[in-house]
Protein backbone atom coordinates (compact mmCIF):
# COMPACT_ATOMS: atom_id res chain seq x y z
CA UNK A 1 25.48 -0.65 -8.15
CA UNK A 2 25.50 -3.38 -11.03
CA UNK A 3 23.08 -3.76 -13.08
CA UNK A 4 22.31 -7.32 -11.72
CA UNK A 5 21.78 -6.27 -8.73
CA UNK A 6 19.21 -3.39 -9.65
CA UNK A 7 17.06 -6.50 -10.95
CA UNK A 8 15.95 -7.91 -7.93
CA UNK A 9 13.47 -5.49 -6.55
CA UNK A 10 11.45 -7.66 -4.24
CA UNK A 11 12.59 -9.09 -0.84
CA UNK A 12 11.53 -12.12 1.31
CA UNK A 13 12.03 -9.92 4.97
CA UNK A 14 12.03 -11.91 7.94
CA UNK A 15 10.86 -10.14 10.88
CA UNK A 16 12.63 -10.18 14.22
CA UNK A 17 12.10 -8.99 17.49
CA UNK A 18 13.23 -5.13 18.47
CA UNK A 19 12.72 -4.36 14.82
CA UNK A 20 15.09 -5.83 13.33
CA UNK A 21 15.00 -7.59 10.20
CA UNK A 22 17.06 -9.58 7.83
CA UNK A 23 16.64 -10.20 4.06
CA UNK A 24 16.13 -13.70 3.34
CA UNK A 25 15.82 -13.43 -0.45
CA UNK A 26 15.66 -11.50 -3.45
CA UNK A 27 13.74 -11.64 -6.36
CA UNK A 28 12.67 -10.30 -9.55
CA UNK A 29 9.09 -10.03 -9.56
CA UNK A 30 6.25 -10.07 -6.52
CA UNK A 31 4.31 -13.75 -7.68
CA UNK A 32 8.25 -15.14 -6.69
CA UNK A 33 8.90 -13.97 -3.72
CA UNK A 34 5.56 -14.43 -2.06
CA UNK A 35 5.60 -18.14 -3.26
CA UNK A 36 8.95 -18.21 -1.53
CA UNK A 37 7.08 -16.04 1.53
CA UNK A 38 4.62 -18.77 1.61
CA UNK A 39 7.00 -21.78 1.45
CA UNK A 40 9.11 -20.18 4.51
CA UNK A 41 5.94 -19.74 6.20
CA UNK A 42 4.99 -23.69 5.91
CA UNK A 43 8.81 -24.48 6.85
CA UNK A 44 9.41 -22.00 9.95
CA UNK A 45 5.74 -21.76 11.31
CA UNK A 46 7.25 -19.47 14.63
CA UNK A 47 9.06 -17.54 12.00
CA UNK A 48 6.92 -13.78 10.44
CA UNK A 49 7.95 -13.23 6.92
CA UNK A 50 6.70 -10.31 4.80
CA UNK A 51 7.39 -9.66 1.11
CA UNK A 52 8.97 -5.63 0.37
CA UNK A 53 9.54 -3.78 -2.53
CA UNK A 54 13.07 -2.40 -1.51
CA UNK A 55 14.14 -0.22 -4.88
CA UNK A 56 17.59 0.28 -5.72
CA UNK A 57 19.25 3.42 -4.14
CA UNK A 58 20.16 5.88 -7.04
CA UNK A 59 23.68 6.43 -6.95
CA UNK A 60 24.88 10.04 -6.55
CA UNK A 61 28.56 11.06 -6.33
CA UNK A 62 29.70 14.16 -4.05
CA UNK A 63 30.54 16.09 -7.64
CA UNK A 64 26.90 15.90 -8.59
CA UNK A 65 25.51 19.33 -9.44
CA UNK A 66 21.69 20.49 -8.95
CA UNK A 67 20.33 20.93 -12.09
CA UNK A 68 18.56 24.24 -10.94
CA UNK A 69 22.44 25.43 -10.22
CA UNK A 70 23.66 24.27 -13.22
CA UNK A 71 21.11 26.20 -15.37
CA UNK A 72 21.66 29.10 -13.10
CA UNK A 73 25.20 29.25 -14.02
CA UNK A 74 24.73 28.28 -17.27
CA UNK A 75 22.59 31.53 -17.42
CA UNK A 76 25.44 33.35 -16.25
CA UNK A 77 27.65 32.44 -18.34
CA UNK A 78 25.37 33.50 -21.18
CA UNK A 79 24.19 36.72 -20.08
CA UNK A 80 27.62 37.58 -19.54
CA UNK A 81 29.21 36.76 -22.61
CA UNK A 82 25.89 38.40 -24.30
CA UNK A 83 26.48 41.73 -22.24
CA UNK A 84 30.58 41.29 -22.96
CA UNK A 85 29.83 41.31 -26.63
CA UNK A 86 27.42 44.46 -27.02
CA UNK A 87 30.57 46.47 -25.72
């Protein structure tokens, strides 16, 4: 994900029936997008809006190692090559 896109944390949600919801906006901080909320609110009166922190999802790629596995082999490695070199 950019990092332009990680910016805008905060969404203007509109709320539809069956739970389902779309993003209307996004902003960068929450005094924005509940001015925006509020303004929606005034425009569509039938309308529900609602104002979400929605974070960025931390990219992971399928090679990505534990880091409890990586020490553990790391460890491995060492404690072998230790025991290989008191032969």
């Amino acid at each position: 994900m950019p990092y332009r896109d990680r910016l805008n944390g905060w969404a203007v949600v509109r709320l539809l029936p069956n739970f389902q919801r779309i993003v209307v906006a996004r902003f960068r901080n929450p005094s924005d997008a509940e001015g925006h909320c509020q303004s929606l609110s005034r425009l569509m009166p039938d309308g529900k809006f609602v104002v979400v922190f929605d974070p960025p999802e931390l990219e992971t790629s399928p090679e990505a190692i534990d880091p409890v596995e990586q020490f553990q082999q790391n460890f491995r490695c060492g404690f072998l090559e230790l025991f290989q070199r008191s032969d």
